[in-house]
Protein backbone atom coordinates (compact mmCIF):
# COMPACT_ATOMS: atom_id res chain seq x y z
CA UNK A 1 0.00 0.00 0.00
CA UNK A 2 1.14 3.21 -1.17
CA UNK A 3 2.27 5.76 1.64
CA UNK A 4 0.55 9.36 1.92
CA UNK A 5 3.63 10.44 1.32
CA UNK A 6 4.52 9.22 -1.32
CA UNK A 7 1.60 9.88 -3.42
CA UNK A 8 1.79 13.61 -2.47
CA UNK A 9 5.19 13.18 -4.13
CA UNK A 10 4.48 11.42 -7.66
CA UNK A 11 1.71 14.43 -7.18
CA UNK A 12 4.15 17.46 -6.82
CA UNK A 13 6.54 15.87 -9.23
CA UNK A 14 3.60 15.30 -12.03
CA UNK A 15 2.90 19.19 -11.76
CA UNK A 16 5.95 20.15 -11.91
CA UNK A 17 6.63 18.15 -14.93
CA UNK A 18 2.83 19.77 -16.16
CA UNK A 19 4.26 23.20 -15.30
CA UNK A 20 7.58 22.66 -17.19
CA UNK A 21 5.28 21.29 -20.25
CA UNK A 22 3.47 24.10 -20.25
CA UNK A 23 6.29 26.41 -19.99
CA UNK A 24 7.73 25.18 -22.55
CA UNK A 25 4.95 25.12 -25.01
CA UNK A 26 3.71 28.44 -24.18
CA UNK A 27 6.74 30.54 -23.44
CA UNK A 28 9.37 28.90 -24.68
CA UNK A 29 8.31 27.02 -28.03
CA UNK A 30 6.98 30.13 -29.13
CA UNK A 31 10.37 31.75 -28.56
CA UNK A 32 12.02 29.08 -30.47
CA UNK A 33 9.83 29.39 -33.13
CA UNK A 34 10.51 33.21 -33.39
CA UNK A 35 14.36 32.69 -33.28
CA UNK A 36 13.99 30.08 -35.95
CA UNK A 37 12.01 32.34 -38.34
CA UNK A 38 14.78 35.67 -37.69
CA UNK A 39 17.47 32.99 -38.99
CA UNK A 40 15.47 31.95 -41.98
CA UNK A 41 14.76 35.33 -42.65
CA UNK A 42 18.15 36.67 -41.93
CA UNK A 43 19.84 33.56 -44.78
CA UNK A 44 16.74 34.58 -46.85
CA UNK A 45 17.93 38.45 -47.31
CA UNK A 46 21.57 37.29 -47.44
CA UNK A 47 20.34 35.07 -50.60
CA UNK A 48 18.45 37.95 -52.41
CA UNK A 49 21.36 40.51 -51.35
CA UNK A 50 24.12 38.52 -52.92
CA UNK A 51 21.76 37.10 -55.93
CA UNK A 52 21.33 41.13 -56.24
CA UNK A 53 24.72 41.85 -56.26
CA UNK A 54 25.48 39.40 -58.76
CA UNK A 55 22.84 40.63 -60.90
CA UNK A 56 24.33 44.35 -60.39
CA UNK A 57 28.01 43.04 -61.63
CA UNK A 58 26.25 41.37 -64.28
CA UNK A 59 24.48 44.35 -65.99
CA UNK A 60 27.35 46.59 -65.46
CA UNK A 61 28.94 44.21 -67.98
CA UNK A 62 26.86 43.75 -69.98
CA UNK A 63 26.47 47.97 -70.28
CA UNK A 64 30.60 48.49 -70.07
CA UNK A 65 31.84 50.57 -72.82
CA UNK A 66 35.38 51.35 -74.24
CA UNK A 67 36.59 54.51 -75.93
CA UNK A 68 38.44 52.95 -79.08
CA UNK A 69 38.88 56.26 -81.55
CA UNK A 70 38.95 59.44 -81.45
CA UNK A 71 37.64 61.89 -84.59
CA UNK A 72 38.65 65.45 -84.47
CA UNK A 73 37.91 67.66 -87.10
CA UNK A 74 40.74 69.95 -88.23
CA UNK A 75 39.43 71.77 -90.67
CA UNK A 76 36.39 72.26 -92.59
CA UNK A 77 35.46 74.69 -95.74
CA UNK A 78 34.29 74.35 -99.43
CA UNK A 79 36.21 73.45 -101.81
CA UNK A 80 35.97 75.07 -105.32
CA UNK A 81 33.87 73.17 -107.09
CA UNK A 82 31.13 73.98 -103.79
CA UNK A 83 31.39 70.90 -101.73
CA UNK A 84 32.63 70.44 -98.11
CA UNK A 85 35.48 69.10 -97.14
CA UNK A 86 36.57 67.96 -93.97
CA UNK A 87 40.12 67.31 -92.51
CA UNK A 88 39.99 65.06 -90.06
CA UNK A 89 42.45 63.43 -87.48
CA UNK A 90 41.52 59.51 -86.67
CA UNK A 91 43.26 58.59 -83.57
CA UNK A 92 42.77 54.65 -82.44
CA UNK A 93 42.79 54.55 -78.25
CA UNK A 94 42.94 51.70 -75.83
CA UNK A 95 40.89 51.50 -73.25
CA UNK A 96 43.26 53.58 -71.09
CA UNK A 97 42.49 56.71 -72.99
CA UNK A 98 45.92 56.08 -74.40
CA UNK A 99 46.82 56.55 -78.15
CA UNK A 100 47.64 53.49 -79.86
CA UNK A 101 49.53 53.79 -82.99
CA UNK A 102 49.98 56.67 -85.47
CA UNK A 103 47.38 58.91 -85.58
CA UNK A 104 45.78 59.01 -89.75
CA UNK A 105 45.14 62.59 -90.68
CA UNK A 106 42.62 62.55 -93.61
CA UNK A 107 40.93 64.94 -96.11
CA UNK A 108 37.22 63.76 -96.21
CA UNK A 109 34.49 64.85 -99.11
CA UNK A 110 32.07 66.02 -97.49
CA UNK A 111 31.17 66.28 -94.05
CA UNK A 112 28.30 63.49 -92.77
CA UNK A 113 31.42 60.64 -91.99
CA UNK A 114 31.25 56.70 -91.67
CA UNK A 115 33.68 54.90 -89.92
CA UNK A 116 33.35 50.91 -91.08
CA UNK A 117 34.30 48.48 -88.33
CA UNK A 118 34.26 44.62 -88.16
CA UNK A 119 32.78 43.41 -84.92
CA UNK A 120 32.75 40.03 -82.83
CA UNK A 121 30.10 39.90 -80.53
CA UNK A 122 30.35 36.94 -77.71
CA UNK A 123 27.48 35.65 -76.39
CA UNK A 124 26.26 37.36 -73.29
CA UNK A 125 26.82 34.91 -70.33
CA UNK A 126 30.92 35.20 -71.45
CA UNK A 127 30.02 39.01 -70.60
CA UNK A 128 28.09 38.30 -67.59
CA UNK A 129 30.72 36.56 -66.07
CA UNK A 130 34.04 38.62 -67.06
CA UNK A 131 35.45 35.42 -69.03
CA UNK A 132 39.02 36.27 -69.72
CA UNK A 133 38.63 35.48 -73.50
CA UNK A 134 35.25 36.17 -74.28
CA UNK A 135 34.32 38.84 -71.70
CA UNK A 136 33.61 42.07 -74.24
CA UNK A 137 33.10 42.33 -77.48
CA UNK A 138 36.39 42.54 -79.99
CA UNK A 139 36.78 45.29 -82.85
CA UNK A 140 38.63 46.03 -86.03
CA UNK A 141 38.40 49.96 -87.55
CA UNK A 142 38.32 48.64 -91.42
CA UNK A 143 37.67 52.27 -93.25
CA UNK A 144 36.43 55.90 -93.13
CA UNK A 145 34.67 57.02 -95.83
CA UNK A 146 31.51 60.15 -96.42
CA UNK A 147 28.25 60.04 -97.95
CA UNK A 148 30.10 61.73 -101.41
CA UNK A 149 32.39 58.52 -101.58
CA UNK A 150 31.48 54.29 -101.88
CA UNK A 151 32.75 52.42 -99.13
CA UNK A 152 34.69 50.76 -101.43
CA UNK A 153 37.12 54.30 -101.88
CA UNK A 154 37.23 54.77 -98.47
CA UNK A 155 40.34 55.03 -96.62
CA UNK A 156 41.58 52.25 -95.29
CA UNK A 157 42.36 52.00 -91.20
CA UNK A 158 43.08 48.48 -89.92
CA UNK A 159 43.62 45.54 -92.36
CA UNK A 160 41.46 42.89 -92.54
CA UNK A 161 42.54 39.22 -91.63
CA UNK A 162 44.92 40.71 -89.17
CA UNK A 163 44.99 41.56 -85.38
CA UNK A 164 43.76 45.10 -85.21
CA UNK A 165 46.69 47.41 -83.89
CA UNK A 166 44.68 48.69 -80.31
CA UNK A 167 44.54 45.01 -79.11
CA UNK A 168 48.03 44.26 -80.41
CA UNK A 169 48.84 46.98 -78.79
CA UNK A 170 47.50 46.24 -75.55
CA UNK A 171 48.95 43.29 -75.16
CA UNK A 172 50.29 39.72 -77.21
CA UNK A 173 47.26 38.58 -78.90
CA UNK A 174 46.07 34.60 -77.64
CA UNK A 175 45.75 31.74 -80.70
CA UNK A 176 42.11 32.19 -80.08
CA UNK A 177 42.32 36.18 -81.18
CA UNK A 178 44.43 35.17 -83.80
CA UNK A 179 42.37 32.77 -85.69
CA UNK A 180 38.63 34.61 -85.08
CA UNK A 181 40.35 37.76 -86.97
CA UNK A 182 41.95 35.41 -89.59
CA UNK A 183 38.84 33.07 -90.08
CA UNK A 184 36.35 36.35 -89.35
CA UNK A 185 34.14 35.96 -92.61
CA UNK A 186 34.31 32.04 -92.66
CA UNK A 187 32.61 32.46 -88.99
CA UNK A 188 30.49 34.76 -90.05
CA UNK A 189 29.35 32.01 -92.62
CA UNK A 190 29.03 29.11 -89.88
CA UNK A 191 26.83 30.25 -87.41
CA UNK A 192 27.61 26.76 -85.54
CA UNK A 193 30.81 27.07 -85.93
CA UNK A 194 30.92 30.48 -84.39
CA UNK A 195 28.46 29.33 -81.65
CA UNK A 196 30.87 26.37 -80.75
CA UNK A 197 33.47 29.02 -80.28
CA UNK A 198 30.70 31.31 -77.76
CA UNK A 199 30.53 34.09 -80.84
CA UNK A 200 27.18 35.50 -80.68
CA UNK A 201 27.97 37.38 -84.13
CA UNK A 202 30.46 38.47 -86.36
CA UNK A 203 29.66 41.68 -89.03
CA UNK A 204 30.54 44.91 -90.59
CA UNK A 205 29.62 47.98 -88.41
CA UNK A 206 29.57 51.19 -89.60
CA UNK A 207 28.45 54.53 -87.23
CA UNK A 208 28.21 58.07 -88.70
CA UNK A 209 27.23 61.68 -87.68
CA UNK A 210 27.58 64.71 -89.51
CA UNK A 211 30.65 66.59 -88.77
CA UNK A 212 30.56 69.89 -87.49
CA UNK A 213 33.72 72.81 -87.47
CA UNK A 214 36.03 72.33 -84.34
CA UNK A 215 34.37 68.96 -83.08
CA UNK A 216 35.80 66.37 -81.89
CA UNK A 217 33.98 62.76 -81.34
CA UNK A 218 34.45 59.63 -79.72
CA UNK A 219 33.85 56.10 -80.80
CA UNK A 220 33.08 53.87 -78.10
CA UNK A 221 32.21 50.53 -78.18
CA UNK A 222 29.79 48.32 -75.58
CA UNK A 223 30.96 44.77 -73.99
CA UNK A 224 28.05 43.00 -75.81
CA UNK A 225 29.13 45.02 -79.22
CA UNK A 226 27.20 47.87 -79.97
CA UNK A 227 29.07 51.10 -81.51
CA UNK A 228 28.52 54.37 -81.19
CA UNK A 229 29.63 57.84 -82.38
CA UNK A 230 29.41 61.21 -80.03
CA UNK A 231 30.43 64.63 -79.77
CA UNK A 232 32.70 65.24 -76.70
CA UNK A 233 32.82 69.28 -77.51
C-alpha cells in the first residue's frame, strides 16, 4: 500500500513536470519558433542581397563601354567646285584613354562621316561573367569614308585578316584572337561554328554623324558590341 507520502510526491513531481510542459509550449516554443524564423529570414535576405549583387556586376557588364577612336575635325570649308570638305584626325585609343599607334590625318568629301568596323560579338553569359577570353566584345576599324564617296574608296584604317593594332597593342594577342580575326568571314558564314566558339555574331559595323567645325567625337564601343559615335565638344 502506497504511503501518503509518497503519493503527495508522484503528485508534486507530475505538476511540476505539467508546469515545465506548459512552460515550454507556451513561453518557450513560441520563442524558439521566433528565433527560428529571424534565422530563416536573416539567410533569406543574405540570398536575395548577394543574388542582387550578382545581378548588379552582371548588368554593369553587360552595359561596359570602351573609348576605341577618337575623330577630331581639323578643318572644314568648301572646296571650289562647292562641296565640303573635312580634314579630319583619326586617332585609335585603348581602353586607357591612351593613343595606340599613329594617328591618320585625312581629307574627307564632305562632311556626314562613316567609320566601317568589323565586330565580334560573344554571347552574353561570357560578358556576364568577365570570361578572360570572351568577356567584351572585340573590334577592327576597317575604313572611313563620307556620304560623297562608296565604301569601297574609303580610306583604309586596320587591315582585314589581321589583329587590329589597339589590341596588339594592348597586349600579345592569344591563338584564339588570332584565328577569329583570320577566319572572321568564314565564322560569319558558320553560325555553328561560331556558336561552338561562344561568338554571338560576327559583321561589318559602320556609325556616322555629320561633322561639325572644331568637333571632336568619340567612338566607343559596348561589352556585348554595340558602336557608337558622339560629340565630346
Amino acid at each position: 500500500m502506497l504511503r501518503p507520502g509518497f503519493i503527495w510526491a508522484l503528485l508534486l513531481v507530475a505538476a511540476g513536470a505539467g508546469g515545465v510542459y506548459l512552460a515550454d509550449r507556451l513561453v518557450l516554443a513560441p520563442g524558439r519558433e521566433h528565433q527560428r524564423q529571424i534565422a530563416e529570414r536573416d539567410a533569406q535576405i543574405r540570398a536575395l542581397t548577394e543574388r542582387n549583387q550578382a545581378l548588379e556586376a552582371a548588368v554593369r557588364l553587360l552595359r561596359h563601354t570602351e573609348r576605341r577612336a577618337r575623330l577630331v575635325v581639323l578643318d572644314q570649308a568648301r572646296g571650289p567646285e562647292g562641296h565640303v570638305r573635312t580634314r579630319v584626325r583619326f586617332t585609335e585609343i585603348d581602353p586607357q584613354g591612351d593613343i595606340v599607334g599613329e594617328p591618320r590625318e585625312l581629307t574627307l568629301e564632305g562632311d556626314e562621316v562613316y567609320v566601317d568596323a568589323l565586330v565580334i560579338k560573344f554571347e552574353d553569359n561570357f560578358v556576364t561573367a568577365g570570361d578572360a577570353l570572351k568577356g567584351k566584345a572585340l573590334l577592327l576599324f576597317r575604313r572611313i569614308f563620307t556620304d560623297r564617296r562608296r565604301p569601297a574608296e574609303g580610306d583604309v584604317l586596320d587591315r582585314e585578316g589581321q589583329i587590329p593594332q589597339s589590341y596588339a597593342a594592348e597586349r600579345a594577342p592569344t591563338a584564339f584572337e588570332r584565328e577569329l580575326w583570320a577566319r572572321f568571314w568564314e565564322l560569319a558564314n558558320d553560325p555553328e561554328e561560331a556558336r561552338r566558339r561562344g561568338i554571338r555574331a560576327l559583321h561589318g559595323e559602320a556609325v556616322s554623324t555629320r561633322l561639325g567645325k572644331d568637333r571632336a567625337y568619340a567612338i566607343t564601343l559596348r561589352s556585348t558590341g554595340e558602336l557608337t559615335i558622339q560629340p565630346t565638344r
